[in-house]
PDB file of N, CA and C in Angstrom:
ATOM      1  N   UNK A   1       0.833  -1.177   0.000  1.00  0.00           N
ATOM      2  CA  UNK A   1       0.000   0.000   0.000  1.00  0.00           C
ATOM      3  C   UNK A   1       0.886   1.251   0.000  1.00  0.00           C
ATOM      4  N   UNK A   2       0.314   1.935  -0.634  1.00  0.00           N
ATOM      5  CA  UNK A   2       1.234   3.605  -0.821  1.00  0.00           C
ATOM      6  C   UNK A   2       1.364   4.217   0.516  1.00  0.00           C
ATOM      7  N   UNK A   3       1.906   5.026   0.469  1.00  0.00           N
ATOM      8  CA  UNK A   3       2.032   6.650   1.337  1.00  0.00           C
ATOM      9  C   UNK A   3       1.088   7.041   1.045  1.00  0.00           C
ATOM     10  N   UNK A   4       0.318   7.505   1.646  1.00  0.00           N
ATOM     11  CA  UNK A   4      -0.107   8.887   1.403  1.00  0.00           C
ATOM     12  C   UNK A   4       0.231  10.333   1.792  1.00  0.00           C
ATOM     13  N   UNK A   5       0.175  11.160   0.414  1.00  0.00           N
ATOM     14  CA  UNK A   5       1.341  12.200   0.635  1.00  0.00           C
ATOM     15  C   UNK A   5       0.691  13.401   1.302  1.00  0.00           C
ATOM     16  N   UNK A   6       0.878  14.182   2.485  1.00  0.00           N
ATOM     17  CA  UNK A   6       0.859  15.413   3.225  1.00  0.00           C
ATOM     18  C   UNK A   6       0.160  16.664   2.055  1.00  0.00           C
ATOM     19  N   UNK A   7      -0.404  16.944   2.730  1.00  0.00           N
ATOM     20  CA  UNK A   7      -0.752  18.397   1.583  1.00  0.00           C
ATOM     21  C   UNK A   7       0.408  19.314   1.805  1.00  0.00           C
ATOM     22  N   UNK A   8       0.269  20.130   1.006  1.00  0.00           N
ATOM     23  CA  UNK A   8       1.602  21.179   0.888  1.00  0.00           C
ATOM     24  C   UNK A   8       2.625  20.489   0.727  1.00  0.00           C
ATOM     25  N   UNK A   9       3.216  19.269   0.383  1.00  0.00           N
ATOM     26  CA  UNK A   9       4.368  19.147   0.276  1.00  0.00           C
ATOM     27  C   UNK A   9       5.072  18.970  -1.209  1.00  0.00           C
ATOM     28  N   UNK A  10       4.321  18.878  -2.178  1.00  0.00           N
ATOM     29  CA  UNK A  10       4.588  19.358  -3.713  1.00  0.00           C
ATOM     30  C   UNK A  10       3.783  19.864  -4.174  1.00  0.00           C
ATOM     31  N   UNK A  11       3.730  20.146  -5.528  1.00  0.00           N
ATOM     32  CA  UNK A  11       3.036  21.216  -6.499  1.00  0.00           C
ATOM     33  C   UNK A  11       3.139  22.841  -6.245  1.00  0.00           C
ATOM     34  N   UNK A  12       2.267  23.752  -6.308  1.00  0.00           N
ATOM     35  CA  UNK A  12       2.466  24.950  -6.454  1.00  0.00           C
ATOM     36  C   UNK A  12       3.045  25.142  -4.781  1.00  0.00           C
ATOM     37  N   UNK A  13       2.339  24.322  -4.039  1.00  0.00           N
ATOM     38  CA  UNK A  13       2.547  25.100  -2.589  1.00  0.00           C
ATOM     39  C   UNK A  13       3.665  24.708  -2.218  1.00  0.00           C
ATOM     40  N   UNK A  14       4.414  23.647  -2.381  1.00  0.00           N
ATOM     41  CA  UNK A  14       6.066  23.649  -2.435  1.00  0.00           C
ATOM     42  C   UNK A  14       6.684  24.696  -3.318  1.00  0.00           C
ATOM     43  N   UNK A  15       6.590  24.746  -4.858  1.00  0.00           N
ATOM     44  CA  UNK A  15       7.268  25.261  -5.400  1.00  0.00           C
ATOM     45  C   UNK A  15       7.264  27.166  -5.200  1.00  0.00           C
ATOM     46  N   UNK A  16       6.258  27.518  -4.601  1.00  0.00           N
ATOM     47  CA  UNK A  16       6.157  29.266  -4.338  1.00  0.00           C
ATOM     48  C   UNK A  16       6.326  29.616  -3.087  1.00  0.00           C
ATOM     49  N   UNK A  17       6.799  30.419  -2.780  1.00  0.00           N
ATOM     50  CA  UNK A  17       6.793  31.270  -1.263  1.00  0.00           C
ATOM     51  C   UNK A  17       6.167  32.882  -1.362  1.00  0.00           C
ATOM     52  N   UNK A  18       5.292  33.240  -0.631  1.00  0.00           N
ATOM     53  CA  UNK A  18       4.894  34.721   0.013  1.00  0.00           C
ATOM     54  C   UNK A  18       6.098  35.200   0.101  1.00  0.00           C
ATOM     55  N   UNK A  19       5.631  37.186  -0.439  1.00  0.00           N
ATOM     56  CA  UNK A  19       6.935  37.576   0.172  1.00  0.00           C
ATOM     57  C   UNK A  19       7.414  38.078   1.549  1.00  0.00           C
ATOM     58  N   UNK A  20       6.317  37.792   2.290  1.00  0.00           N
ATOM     59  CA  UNK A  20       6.424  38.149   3.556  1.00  0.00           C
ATOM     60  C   UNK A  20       7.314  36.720   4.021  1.00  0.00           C
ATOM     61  N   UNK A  21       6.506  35.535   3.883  1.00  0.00           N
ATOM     62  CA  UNK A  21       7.837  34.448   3.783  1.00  0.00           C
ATOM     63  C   UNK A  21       9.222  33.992   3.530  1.00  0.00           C
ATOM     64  N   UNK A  22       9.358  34.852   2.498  1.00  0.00           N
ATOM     65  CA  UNK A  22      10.939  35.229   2.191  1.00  0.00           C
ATOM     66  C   UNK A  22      11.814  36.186   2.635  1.00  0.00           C
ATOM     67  N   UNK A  23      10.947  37.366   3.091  1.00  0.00           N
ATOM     68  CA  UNK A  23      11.603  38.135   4.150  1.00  0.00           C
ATOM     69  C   UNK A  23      11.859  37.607   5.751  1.00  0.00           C
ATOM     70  N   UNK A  24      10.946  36.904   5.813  1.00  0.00           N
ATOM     71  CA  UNK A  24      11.656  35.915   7.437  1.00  0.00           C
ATOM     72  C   UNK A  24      12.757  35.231   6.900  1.00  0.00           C
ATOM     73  N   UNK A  25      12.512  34.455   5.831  1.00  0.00           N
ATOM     74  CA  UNK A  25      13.542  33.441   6.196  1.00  0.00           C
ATOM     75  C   UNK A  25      14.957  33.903   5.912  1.00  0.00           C
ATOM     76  N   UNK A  26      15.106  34.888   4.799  1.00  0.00           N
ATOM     77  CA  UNK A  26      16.175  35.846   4.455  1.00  0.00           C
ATOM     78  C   UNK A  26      16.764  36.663   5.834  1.00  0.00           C
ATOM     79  N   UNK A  27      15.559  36.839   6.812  1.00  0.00           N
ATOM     80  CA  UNK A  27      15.842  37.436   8.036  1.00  0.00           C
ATOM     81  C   UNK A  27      16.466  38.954   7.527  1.00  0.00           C
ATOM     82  N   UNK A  28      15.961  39.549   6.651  1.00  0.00           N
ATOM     83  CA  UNK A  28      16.333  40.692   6.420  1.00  0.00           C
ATOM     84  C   UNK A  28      14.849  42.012   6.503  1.00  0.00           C
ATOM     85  N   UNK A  29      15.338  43.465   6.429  1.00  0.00           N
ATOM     86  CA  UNK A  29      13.676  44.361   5.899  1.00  0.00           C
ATOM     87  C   UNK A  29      13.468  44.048   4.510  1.00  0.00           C
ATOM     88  N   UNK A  30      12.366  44.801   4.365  1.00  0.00           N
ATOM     89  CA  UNK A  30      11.676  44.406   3.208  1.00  0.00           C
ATOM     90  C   UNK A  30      12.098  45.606   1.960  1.00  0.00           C
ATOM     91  N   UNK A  31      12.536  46.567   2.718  1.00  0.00           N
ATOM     92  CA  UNK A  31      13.838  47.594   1.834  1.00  0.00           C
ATOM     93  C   UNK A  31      15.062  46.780   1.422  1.00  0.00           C
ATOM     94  N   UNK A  32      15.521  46.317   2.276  1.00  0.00           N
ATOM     95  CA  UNK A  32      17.063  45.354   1.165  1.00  0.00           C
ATOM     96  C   UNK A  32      16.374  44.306   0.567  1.00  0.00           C
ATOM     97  N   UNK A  33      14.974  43.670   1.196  1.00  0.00           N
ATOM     98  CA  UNK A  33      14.871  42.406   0.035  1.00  0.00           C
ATOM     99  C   UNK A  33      14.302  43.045  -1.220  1.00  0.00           C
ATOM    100  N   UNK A  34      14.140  44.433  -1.463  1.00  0.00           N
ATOM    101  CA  UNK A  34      13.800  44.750  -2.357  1.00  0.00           C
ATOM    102  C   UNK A  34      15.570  45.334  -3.629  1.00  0.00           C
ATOM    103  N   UNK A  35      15.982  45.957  -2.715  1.00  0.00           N
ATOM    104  CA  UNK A  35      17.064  45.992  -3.293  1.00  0.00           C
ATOM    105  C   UNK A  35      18.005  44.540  -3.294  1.00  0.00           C
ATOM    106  N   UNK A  36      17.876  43.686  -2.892  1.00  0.00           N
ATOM    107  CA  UNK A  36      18.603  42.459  -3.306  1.00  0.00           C
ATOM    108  C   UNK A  36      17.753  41.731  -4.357  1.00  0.00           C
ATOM    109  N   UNK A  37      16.659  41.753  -4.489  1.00  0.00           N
ATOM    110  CA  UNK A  37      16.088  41.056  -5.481  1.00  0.00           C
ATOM    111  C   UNK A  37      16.200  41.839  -6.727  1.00  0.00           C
ATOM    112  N   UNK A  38      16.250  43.296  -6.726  1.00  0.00           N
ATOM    113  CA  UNK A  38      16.912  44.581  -8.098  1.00  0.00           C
ATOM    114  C   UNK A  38      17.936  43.654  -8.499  1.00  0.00           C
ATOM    115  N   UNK A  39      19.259  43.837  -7.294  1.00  0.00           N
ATOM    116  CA  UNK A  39      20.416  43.588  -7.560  1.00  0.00           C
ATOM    117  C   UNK A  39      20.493  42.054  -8.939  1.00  0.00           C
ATOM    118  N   UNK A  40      19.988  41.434  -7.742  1.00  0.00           N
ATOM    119  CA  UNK A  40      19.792  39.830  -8.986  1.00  0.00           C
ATOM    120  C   UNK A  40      19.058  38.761  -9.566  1.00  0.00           C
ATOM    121  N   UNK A  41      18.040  40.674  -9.914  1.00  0.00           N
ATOM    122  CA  UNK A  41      17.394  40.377 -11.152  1.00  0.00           C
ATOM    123  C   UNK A  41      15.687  39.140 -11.021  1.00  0.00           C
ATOM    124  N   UNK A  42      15.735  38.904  -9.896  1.00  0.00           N
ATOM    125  CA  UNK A  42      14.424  38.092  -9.587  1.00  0.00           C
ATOM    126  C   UNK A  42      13.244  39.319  -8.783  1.00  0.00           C
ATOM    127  N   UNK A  43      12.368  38.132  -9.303  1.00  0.00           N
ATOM    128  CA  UNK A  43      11.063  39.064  -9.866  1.00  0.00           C
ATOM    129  C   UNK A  43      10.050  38.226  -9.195  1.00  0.00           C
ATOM    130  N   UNK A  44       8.664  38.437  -8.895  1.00  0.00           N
ATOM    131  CA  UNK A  44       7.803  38.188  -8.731  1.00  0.00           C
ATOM    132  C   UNK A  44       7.241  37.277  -9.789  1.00  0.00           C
ATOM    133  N   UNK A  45       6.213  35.668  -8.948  1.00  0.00           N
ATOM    134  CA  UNK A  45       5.924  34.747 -10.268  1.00  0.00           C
ATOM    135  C   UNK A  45       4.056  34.673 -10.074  1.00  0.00           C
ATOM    136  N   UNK A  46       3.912  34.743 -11.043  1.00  0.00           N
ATOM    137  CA  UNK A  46       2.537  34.017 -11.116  1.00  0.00           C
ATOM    138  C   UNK A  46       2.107  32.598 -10.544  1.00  0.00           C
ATOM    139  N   UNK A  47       1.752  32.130  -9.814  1.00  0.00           N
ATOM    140  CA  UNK A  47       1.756  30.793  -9.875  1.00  0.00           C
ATOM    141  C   UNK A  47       0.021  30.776 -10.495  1.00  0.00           C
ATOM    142  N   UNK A  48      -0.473  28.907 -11.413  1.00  0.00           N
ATOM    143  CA  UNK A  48      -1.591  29.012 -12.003  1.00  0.00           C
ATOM    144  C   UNK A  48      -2.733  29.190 -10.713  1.00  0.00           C
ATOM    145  N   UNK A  49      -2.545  28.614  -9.888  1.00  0.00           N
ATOM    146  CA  UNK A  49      -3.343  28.498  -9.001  1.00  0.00           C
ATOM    147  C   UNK A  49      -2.829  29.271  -7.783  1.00  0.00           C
ATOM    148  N   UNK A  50      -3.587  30.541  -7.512  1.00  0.00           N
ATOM    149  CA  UNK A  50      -2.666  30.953  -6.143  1.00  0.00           C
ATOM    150  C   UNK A  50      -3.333  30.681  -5.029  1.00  0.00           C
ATOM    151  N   UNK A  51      -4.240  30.174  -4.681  1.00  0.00           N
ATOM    152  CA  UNK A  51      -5.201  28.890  -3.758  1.00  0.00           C
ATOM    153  C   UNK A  51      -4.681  28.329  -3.076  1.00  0.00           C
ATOM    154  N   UNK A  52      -3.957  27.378  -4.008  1.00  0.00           N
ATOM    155  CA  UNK A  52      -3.077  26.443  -3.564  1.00  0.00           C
ATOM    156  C   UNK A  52      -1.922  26.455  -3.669  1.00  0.00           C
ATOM    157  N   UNK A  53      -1.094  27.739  -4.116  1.00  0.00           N
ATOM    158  CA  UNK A  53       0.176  28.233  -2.965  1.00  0.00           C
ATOM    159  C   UNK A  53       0.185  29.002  -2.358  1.00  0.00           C
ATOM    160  N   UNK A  54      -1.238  29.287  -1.776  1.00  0.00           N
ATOM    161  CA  UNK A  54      -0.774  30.636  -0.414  1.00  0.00           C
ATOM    162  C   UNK A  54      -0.880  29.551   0.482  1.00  0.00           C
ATOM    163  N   UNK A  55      -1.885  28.331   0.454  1.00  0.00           N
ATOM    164  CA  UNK A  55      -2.295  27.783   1.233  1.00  0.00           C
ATOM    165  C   UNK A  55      -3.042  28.340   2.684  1.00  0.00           C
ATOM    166  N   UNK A  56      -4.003  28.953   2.077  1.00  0.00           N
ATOM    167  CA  UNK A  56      -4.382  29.447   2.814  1.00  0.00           C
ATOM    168  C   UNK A  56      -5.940  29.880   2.666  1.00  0.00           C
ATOM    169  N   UNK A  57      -7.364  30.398   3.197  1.00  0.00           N
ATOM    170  CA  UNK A  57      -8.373  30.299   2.432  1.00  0.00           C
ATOM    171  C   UNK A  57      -7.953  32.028   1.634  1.00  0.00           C
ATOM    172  N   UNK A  58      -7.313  32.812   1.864  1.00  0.00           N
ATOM    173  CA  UNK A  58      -7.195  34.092   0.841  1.00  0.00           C
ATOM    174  C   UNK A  58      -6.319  33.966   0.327  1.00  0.00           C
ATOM    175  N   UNK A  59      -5.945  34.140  -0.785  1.00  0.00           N
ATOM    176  CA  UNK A  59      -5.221  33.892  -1.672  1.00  0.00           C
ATOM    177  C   UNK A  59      -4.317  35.336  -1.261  1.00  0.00           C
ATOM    178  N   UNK A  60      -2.823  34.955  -1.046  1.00  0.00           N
ATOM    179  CA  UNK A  60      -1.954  36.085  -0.892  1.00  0.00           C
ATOM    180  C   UNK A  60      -1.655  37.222  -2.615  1.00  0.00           C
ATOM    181  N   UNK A  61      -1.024  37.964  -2.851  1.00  0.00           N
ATOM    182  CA  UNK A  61      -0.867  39.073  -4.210  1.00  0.00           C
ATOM    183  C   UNK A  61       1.101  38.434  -4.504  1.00  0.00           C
ATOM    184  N   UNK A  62       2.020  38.621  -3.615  1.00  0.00           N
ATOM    185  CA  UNK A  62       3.079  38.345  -4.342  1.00  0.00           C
ATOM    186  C   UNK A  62       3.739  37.333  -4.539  1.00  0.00           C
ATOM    187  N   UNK A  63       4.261  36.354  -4.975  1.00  0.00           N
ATOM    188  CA  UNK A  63       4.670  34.959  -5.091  1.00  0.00           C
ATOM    189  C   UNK A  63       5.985  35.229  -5.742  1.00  0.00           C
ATOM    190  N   UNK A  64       7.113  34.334  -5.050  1.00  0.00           N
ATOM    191  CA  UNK A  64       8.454  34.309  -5.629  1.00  0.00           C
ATOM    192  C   UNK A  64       9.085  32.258  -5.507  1.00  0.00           C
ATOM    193  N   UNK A  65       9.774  32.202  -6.550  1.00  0.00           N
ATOM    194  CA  UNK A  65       9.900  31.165  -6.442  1.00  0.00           C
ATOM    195  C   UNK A  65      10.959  30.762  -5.447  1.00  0.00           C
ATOM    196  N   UNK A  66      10.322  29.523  -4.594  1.00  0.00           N
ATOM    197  CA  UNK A  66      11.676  28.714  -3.751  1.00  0.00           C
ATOM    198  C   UNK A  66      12.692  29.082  -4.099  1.00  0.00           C
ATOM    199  N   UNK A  67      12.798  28.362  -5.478  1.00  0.00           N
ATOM    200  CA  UNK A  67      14.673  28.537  -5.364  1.00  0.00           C
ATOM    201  C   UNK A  67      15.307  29.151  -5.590  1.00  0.00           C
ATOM    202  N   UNK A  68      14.599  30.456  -6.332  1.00  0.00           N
ATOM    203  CA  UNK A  68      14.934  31.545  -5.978  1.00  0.00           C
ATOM    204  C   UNK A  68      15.492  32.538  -4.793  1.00  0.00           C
ATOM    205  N   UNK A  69      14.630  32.405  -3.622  1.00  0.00           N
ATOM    206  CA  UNK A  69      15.251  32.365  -2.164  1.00  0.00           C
ATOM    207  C   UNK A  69      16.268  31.497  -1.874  1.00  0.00           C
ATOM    208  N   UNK A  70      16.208  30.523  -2.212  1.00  0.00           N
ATOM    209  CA  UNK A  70      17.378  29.817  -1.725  1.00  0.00           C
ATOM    210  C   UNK A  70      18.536  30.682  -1.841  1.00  0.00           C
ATOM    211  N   UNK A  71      18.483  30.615  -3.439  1.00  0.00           N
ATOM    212  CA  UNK A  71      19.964  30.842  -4.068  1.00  0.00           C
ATOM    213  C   UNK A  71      20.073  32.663  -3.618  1.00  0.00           C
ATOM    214  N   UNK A  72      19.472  33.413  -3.058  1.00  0.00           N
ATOM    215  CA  UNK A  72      18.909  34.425  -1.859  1.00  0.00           C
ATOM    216  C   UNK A  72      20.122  34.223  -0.540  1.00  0.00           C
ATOM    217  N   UNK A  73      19.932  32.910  -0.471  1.00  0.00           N
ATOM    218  CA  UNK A  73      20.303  32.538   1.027  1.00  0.00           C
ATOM    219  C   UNK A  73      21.790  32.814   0.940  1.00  0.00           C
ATOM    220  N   UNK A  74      22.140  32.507   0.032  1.00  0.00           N
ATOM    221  CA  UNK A  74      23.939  32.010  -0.285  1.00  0.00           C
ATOM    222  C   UNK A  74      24.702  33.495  -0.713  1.00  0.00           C
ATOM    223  N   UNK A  75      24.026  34.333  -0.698  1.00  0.00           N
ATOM    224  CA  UNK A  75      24.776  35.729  -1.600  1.00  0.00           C
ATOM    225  C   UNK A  75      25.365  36.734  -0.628  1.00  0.00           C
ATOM    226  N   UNK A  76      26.539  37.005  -1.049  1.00  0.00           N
ATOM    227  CA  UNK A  76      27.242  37.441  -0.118  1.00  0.00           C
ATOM    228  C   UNK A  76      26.781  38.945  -0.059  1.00  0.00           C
ATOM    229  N   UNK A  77      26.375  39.675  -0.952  1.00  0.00           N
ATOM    230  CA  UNK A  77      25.383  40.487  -0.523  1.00  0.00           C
ATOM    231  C   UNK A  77      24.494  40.911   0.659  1.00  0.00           C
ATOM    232  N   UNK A  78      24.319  39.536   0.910  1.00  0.00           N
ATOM    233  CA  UNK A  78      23.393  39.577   2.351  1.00  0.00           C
ATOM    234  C   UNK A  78      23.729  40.015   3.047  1.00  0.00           C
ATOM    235  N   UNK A  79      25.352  39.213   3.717  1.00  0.00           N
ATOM    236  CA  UNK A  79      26.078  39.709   4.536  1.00  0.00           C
ATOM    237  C   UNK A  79      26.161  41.055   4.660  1.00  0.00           C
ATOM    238  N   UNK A  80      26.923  41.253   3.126  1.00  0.00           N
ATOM    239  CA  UNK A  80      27.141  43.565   3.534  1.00  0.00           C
ATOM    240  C   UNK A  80      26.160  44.167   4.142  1.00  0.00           C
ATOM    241  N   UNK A  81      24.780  43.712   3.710  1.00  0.00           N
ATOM    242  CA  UNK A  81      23.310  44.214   3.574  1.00  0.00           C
ATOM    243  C   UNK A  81      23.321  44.231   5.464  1.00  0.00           C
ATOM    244  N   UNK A  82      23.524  43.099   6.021  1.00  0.00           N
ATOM    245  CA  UNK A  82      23.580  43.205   7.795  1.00  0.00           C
ATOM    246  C   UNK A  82      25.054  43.636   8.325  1.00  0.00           C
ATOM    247  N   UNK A  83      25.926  43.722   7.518  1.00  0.00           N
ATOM    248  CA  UNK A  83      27.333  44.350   7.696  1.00  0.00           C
ATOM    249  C   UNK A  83      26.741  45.691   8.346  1.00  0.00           C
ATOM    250  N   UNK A  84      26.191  46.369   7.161  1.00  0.00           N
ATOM    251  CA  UNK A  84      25.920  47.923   6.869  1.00  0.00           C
ATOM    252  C   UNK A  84      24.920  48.281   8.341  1.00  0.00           C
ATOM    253  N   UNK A  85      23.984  47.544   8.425  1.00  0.00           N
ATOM    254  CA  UNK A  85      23.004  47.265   9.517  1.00  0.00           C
ATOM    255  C   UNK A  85      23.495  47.311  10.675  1.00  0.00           C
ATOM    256  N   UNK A  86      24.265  46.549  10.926  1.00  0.00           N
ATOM    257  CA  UNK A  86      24.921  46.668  12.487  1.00  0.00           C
ATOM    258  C   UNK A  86      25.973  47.707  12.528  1.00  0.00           C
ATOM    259  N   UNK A  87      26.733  48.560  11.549  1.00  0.00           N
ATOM    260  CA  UNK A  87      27.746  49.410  11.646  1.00  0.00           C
ATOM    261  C   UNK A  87      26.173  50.642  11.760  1.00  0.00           C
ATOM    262  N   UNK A  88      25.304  51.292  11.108  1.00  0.00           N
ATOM    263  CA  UNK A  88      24.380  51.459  11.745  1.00  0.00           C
ATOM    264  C   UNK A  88      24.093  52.086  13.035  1.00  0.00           C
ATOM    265  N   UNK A  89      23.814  50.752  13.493  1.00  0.00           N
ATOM    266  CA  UNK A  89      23.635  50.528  14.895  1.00  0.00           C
ATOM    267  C   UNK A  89      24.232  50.990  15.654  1.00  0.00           C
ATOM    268  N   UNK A  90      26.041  50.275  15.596  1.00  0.00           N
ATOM    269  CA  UNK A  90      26.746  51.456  16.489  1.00  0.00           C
ATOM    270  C   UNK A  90      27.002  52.503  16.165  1.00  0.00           C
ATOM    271  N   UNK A  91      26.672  53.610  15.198  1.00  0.00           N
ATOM    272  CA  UNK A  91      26.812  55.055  14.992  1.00  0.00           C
ATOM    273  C   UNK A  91      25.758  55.683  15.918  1.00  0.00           C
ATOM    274  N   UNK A  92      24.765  55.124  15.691  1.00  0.00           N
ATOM    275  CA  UNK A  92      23.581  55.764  16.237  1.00  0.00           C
ATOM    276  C   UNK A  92      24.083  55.800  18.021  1.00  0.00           C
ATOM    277  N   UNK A  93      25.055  54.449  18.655  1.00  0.00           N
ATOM    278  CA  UNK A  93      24.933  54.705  19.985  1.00  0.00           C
ATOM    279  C   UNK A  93      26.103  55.183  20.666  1.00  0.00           C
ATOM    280  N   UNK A  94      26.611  55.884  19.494  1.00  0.00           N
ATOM    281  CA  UNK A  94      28.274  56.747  20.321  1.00  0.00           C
ATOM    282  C   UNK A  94      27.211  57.737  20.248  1.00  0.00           C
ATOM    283  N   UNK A  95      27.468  58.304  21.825  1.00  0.00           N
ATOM    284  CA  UNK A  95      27.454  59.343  22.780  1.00  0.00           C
ATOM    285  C   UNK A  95      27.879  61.123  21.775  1.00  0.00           C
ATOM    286  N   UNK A  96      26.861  61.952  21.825  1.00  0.00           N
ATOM    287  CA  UNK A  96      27.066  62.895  21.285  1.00  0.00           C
ATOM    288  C   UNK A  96      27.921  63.361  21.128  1.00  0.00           C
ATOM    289  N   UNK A  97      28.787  63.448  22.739  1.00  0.00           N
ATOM    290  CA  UNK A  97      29.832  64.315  22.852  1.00  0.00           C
ATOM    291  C   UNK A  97      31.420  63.772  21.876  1.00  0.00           C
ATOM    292  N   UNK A  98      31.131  62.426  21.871  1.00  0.00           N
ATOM    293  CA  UNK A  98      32.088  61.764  21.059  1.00  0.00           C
ATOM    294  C   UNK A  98      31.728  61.792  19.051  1.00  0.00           C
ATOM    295  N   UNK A  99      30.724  61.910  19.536  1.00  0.00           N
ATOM    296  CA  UNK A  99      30.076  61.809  17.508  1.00  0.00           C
ATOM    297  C   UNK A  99      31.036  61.983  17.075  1.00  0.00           C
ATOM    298  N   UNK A 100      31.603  63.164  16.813  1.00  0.00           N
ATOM    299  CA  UNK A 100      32.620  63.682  15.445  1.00  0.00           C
ATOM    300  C   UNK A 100      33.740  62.535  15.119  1.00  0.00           C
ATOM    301  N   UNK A 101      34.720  62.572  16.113  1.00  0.00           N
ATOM    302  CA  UNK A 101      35.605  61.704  16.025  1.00  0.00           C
ATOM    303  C   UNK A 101      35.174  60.698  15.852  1.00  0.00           C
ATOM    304  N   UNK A 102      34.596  59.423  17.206  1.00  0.00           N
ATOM    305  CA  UNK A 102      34.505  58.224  16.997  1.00  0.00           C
ATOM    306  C   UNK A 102      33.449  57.662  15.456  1.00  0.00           C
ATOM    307  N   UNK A 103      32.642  58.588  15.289  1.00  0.00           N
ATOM    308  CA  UNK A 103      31.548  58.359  14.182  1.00  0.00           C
ATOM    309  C   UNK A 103      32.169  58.022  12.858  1.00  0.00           C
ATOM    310  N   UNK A 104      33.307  59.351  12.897  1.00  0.00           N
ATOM    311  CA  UNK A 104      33.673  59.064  11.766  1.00  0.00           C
ATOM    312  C   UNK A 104      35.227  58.107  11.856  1.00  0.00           C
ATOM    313  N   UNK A 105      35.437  57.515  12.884  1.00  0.00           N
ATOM    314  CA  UNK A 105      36.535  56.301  12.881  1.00  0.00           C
ATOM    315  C   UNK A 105      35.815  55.335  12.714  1.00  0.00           C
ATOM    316  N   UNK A 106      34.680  55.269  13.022  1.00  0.00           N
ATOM    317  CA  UNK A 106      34.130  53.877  12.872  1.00  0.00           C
ATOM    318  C   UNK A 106      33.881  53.217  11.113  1.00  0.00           C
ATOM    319  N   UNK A 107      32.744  54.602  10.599  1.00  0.00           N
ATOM    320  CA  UNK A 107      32.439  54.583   9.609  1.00  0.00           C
ATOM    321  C   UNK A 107      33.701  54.052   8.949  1.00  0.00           C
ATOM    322  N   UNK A 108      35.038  54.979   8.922  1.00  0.00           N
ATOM    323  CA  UNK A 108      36.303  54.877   7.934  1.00  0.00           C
ATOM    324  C   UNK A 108      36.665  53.462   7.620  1.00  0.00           C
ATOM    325  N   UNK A 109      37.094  52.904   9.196  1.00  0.00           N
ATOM    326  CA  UNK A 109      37.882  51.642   9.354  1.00  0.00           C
ATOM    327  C   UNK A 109      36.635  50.323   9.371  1.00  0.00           C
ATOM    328  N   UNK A 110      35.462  50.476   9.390  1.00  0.00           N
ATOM    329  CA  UNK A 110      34.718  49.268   9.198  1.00  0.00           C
ATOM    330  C   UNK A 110      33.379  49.324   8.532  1.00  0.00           C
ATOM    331  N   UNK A 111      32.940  50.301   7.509  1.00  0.00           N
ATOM    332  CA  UNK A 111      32.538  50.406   6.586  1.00  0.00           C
ATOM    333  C   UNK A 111      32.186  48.939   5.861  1.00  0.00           C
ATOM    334  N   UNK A 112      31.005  48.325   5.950  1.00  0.00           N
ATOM    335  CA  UNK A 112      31.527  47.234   4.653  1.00  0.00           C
ATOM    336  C   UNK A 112      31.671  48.412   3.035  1.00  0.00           C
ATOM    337  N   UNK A 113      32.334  47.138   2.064  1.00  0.00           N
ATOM    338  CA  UNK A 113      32.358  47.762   0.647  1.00  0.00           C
ATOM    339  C   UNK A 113      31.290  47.116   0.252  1.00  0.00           C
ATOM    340  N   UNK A 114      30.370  47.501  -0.515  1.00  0.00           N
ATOM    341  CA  UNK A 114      29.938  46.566  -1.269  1.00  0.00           C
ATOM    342  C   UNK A 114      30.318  46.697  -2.698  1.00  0.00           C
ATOM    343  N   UNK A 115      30.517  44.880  -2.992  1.00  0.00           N
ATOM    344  CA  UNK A 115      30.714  45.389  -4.765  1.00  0.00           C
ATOM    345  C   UNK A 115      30.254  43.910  -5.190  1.00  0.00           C
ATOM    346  N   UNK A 116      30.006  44.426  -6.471  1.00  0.00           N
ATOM    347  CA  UNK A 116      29.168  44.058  -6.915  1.00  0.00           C
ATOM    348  C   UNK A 116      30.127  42.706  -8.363  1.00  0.00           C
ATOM    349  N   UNK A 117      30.897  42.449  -8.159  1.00  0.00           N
ATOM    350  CA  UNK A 117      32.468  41.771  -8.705  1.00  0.00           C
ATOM    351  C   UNK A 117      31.485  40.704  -9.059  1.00  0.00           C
ATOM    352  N   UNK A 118      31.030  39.602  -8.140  1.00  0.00           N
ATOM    353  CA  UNK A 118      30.679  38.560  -8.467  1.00  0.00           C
ATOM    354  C   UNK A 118      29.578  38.061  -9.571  1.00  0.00           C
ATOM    355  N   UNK A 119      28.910  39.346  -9.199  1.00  0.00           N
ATOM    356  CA  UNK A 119      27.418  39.275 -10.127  1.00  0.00           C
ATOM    357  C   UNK A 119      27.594  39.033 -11.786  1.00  0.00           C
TER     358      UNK A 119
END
């Protein structure tokens, strides 16, 4: 006797993700996943049935493909993208009286670069 197979685990609702879904799992805002998806060139998909890949009873509006995110996951892009994020972070929490100097030592010496070489 067969398996019987799980819903959601092939066809459209495997093969698509929400983009609110891809922004968790990317663990990034929805400003760099917009500029990382510019950067390389992926786009929003139609799926035929969007029913049965929101999985859900309302049918969600943006759909991007799995492996598309995946290959998302691996780009060193990302990194700069939370590089930039946490350098950020500590600008904002040097102490006024220090701003000038330390702000701009920080910025100088740990700046990520980003470039764009690999693409």
């Amino acid at each position: 006797m067969a398996k019987i197979k799980k819903k959601g685990t092939s066809g459209a609702a495997k093969n698509y993700i929400t983009r609110t879904q891809a922004v968790r799992k990317l663990q990034i805002s929805l400003p760099d996943f917009r500029r990382l998806c510019i950067f390389k060139g992926i786009y929003p998909r139609e799926p035929r049935n969007k029913k049965k890949a929101s999985k859900t009873s309302t049918p969600s509006t943006t759909f991007y493909y799995t492996r598309d995110i995946q290959y998302l996951l691996h780009e060193p892009l990302l990194k700069r993208f939370r590089d930039q994020k946490a350098l950020f972070k500590k600008d904002c929490q040097v102490p006024r009286t220090w701003r000038c100097g330390d702000a701009a030592r920080l910025e100088k010496n740990n700046a990520p670069k980003i470039t764009l070489d690999h693409m």
